[in-house]
PDB file of N, CA and C in Angstrom:
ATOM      1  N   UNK A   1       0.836  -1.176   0.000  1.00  0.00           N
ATOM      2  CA  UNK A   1       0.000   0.000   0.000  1.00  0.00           C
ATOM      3  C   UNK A   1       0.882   1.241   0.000  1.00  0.00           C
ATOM      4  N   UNK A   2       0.448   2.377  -0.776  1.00  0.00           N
ATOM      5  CA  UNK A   2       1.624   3.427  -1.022  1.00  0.00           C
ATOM      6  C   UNK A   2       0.836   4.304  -0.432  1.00  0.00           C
ATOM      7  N   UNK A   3       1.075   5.562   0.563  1.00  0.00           N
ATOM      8  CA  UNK A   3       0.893   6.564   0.948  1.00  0.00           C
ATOM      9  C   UNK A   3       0.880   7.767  -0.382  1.00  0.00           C
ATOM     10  N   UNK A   4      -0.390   8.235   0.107  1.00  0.00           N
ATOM     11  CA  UNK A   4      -0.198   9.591  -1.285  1.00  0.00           C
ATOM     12  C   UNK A   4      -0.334  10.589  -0.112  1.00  0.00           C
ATOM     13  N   UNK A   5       1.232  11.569  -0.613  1.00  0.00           N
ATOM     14  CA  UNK A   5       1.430  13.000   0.029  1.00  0.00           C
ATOM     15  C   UNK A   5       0.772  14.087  -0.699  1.00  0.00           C
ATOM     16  N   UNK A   6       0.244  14.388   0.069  1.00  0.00           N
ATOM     17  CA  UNK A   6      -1.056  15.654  -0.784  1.00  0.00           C
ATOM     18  C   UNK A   6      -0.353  17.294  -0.096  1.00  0.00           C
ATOM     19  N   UNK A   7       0.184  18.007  -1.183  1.00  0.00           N
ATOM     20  CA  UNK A   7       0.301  18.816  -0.675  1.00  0.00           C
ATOM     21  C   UNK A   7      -0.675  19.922  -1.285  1.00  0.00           C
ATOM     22  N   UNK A   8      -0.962  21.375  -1.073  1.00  0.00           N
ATOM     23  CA  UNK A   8      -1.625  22.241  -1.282  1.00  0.00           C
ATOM     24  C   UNK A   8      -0.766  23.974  -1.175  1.00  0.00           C
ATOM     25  N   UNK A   9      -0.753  24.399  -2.192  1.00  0.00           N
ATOM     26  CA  UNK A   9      -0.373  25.895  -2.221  1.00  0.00           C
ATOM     27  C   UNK A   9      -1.109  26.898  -2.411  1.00  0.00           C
ATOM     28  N   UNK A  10      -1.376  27.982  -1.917  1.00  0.00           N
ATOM     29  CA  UNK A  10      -2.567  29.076  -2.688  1.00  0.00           C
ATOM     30  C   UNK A  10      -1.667  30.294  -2.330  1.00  0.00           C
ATOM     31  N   UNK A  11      -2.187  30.924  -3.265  1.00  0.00           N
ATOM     32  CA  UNK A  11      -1.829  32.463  -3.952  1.00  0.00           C
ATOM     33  C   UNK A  11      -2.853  33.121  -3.666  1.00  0.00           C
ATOM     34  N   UNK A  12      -2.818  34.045  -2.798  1.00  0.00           N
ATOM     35  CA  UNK A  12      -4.138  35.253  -2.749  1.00  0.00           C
ATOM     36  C   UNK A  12      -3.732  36.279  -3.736  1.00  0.00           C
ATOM     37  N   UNK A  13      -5.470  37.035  -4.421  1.00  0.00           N
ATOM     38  CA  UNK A  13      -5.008  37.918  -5.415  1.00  0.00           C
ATOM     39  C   UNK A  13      -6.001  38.902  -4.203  1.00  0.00           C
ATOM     40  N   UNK A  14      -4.845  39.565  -4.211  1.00  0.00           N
ATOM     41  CA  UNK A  14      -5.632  41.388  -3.460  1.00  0.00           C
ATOM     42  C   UNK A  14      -6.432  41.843  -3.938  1.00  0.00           C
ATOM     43  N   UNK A  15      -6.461  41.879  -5.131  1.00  0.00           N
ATOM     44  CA  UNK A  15      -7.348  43.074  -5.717  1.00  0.00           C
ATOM     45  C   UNK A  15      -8.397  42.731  -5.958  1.00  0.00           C
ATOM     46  N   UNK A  16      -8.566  41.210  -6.201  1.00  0.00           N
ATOM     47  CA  UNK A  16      -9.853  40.654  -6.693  1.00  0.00           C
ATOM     48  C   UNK A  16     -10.524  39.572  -5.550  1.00  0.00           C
ATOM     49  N   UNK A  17      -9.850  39.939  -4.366  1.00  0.00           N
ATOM     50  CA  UNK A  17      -9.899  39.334  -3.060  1.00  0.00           C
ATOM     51  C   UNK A  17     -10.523  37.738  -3.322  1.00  0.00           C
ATOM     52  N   UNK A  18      -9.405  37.243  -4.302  1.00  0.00           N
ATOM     53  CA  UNK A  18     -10.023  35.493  -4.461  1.00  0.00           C
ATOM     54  C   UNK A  18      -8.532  35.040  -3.715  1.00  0.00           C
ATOM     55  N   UNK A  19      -8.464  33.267  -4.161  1.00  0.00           N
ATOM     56  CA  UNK A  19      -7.377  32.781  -3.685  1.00  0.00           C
ATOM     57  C   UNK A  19      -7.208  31.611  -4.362  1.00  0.00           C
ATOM     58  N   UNK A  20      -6.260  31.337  -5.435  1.00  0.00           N
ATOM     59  CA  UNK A  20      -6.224  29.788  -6.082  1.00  0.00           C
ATOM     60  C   UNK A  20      -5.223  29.143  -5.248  1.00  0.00           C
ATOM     61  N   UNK A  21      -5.972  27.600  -5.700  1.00  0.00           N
ATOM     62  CA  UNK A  21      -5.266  26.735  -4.950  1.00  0.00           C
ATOM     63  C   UNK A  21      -5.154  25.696  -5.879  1.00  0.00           C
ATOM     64  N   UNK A  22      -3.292  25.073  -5.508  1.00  0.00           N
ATOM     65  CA  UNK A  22      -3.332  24.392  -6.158  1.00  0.00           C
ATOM     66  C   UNK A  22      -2.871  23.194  -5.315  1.00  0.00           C
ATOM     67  N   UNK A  23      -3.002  21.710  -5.948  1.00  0.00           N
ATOM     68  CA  UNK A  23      -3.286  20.711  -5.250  1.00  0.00           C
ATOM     69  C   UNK A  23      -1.788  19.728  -6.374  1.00  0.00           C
ATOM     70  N   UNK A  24      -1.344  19.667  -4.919  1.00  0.00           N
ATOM     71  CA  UNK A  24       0.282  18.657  -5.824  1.00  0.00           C
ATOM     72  C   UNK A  24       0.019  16.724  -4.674  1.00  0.00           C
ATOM     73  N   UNK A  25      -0.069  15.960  -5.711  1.00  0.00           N
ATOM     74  CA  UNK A  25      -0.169  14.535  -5.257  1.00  0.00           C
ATOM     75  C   UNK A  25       1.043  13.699  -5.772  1.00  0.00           C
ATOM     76  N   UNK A  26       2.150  13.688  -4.273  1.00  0.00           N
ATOM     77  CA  UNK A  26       3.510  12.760  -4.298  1.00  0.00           C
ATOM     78  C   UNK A  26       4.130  14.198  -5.119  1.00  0.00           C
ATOM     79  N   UNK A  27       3.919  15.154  -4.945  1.00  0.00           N
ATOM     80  CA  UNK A  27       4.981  16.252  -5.681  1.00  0.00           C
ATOM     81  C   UNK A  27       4.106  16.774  -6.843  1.00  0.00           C
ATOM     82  N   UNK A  28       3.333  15.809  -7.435  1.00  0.00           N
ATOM     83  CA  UNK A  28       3.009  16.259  -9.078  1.00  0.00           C
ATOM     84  C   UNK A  28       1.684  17.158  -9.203  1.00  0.00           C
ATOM     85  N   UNK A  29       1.633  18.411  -9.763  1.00  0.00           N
ATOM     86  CA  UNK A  29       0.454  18.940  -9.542  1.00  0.00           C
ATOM     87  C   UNK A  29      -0.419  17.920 -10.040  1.00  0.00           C
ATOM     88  N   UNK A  30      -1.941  18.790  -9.723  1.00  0.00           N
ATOM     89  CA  UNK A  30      -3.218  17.560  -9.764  1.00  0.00           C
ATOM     90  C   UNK A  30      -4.432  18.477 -10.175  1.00  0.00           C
ATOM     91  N   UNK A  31      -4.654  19.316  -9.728  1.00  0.00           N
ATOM     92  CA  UNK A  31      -5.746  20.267 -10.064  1.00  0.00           C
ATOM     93  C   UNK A  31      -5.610  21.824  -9.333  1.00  0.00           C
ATOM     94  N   UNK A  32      -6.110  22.498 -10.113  1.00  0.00           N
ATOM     95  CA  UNK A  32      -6.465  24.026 -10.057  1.00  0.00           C
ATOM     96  C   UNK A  32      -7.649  24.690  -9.451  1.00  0.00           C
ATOM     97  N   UNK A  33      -7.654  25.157  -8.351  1.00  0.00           N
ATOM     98  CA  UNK A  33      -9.109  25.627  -8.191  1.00  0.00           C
ATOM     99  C   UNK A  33      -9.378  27.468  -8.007  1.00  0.00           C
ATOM    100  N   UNK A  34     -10.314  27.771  -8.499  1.00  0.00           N
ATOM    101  CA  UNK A  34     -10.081  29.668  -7.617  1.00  0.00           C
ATOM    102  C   UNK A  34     -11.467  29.671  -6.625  1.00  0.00           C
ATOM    103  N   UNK A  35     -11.028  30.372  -6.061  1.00  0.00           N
ATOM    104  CA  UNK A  35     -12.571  30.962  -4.841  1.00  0.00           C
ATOM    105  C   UNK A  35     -13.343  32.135  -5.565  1.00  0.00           C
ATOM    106  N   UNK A  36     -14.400  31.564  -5.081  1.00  0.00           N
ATOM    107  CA  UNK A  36     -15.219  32.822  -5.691  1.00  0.00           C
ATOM    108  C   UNK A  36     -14.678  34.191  -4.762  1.00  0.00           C
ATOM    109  N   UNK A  37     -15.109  35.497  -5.423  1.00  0.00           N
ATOM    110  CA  UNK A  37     -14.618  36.744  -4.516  1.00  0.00           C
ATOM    111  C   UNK A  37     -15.284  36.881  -3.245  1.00  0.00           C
ATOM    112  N   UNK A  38     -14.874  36.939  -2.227  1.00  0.00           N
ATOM    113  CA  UNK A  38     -15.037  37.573  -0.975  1.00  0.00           C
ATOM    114  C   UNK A  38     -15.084  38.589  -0.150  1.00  0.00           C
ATOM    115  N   UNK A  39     -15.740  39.095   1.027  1.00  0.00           N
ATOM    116  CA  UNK A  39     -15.912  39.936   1.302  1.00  0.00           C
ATOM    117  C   UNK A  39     -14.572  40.026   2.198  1.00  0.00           C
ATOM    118  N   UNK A  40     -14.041  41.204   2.756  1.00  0.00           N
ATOM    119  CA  UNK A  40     -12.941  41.560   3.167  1.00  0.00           C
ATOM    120  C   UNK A  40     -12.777  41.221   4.110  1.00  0.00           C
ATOM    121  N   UNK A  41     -13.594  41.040   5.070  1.00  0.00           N
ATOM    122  CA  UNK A  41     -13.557  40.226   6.625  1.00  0.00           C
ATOM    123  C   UNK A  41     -12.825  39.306   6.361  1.00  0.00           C
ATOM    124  N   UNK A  42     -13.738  37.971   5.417  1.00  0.00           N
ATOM    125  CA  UNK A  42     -13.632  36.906   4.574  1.00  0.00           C
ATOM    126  C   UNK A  42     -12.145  36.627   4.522  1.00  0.00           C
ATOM    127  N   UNK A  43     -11.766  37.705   3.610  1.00  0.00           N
ATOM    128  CA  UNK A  43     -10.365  37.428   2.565  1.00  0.00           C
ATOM    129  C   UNK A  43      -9.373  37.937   3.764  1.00  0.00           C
ATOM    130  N   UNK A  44      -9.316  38.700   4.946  1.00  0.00           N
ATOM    131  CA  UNK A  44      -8.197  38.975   5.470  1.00  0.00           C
ATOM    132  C   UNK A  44      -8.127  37.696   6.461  1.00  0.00           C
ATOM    133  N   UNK A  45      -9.407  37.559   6.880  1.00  0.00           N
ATOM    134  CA  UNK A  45      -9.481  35.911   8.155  1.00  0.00           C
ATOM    135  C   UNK A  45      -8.738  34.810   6.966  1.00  0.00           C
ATOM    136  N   UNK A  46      -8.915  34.166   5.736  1.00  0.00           N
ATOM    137  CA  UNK A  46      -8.200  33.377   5.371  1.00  0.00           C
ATOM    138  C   UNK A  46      -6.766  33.416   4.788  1.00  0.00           C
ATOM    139  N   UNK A  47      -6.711  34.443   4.945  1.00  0.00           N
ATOM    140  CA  UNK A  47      -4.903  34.639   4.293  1.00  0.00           C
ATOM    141  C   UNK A  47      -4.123  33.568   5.656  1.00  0.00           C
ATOM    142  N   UNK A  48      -5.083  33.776   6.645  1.00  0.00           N
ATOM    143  CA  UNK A  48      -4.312  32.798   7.810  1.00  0.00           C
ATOM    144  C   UNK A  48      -4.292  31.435   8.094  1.00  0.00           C
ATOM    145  N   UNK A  49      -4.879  30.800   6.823  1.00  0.00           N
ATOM    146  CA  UNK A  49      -5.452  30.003   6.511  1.00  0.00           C
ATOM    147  C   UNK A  49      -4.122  28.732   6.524  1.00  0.00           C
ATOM    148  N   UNK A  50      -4.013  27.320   7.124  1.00  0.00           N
ATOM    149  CA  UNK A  50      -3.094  26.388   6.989  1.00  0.00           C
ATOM    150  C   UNK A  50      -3.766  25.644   5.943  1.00  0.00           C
ATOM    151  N   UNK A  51      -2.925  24.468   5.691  1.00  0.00           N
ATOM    152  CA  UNK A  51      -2.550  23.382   4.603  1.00  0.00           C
ATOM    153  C   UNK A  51      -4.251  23.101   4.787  1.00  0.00           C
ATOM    154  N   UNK A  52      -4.511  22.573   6.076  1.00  0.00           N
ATOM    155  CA  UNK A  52      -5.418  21.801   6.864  1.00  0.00           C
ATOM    156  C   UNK A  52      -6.965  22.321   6.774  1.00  0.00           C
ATOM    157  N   UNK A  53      -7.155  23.742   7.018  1.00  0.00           N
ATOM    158  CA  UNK A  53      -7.982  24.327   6.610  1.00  0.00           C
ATOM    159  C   UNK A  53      -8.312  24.471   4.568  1.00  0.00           C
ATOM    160  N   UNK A  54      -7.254  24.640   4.196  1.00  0.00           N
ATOM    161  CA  UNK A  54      -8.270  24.730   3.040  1.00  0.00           C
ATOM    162  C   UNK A  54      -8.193  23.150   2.344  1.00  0.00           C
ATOM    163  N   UNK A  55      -7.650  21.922   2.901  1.00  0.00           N
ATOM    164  CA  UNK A  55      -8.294  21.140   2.896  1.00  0.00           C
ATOM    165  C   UNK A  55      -9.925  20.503   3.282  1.00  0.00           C
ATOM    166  N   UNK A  56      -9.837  21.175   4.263  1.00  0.00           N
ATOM    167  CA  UNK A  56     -11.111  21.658   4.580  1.00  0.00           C
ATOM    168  C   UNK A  56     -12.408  22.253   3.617  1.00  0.00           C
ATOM    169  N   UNK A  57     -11.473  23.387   3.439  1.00  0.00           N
ATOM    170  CA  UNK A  57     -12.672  24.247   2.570  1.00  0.00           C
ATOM    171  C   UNK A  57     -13.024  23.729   1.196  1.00  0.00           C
ATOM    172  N   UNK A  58     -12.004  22.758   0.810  1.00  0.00           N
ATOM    173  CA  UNK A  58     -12.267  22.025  -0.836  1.00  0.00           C
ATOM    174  C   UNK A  58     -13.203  20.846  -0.338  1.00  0.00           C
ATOM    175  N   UNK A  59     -13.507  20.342   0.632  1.00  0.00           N
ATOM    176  CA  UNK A  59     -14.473  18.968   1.473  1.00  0.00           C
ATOM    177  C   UNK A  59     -15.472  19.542   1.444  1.00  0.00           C
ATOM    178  N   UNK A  60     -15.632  21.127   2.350  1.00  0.00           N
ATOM    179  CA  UNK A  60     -16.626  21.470   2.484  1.00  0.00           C
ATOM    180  C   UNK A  60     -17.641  22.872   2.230  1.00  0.00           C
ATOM    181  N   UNK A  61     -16.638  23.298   1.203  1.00  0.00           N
ATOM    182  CA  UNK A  61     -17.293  24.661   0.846  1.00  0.00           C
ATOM    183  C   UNK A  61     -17.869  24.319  -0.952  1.00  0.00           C
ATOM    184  N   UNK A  62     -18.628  24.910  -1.255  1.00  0.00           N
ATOM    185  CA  UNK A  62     -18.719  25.212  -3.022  1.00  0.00           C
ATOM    186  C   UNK A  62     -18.826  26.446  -3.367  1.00  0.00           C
ATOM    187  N   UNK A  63     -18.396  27.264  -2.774  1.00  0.00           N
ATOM    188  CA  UNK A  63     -17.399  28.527  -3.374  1.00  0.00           C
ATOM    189  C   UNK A  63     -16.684  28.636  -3.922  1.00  0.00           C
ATOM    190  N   UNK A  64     -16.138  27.433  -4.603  1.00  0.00           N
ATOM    191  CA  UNK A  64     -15.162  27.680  -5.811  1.00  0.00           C
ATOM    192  C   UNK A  64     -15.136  26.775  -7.078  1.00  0.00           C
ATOM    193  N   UNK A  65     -14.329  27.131  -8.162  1.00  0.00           N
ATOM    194  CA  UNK A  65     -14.698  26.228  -9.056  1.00  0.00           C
ATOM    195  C   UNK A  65     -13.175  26.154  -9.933  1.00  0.00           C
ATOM    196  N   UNK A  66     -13.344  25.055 -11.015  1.00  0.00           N
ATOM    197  CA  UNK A  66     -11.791  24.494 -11.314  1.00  0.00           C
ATOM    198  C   UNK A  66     -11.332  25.278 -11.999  1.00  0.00           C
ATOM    199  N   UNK A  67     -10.412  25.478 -12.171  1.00  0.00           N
ATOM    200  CA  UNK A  67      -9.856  26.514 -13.343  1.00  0.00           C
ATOM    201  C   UNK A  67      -8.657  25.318 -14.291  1.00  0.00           C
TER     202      UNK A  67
END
């Protein structure tokens, strides 16, 4: 049985207060996603956002879609 390492990176865009994320499995990217725009509360509370959480938010939000 092989362990898959899932890692996750995101880029916040300021201006358009979204945030893509991208999703790397054993190193190799895997998929693209962006957030829909947010309100500023929103977008400054998740810039603080870990690995763990927006694992999270791809389980359990549909605020975003694939790019």
């Amino acid at each position: 049985m092989t362990t898959l390492n899932e890692t996750i990176k995101v880029t916040a865009n300021h201006s358009q207060r979204t945030f893509t994320i991208r999703t790397y499995h054993n190193g190799r990217f895997f998929a693209k996603y962006r957030t829909c725009k947010m309100s500023k509360e929103e977008f400054n509370s998740d810039l603080y956002n870990t690995q763990n959480d927006w694992k999270n938010y791809l389980r359990t939000s549909f605020d975003y879609y694939k790019v």
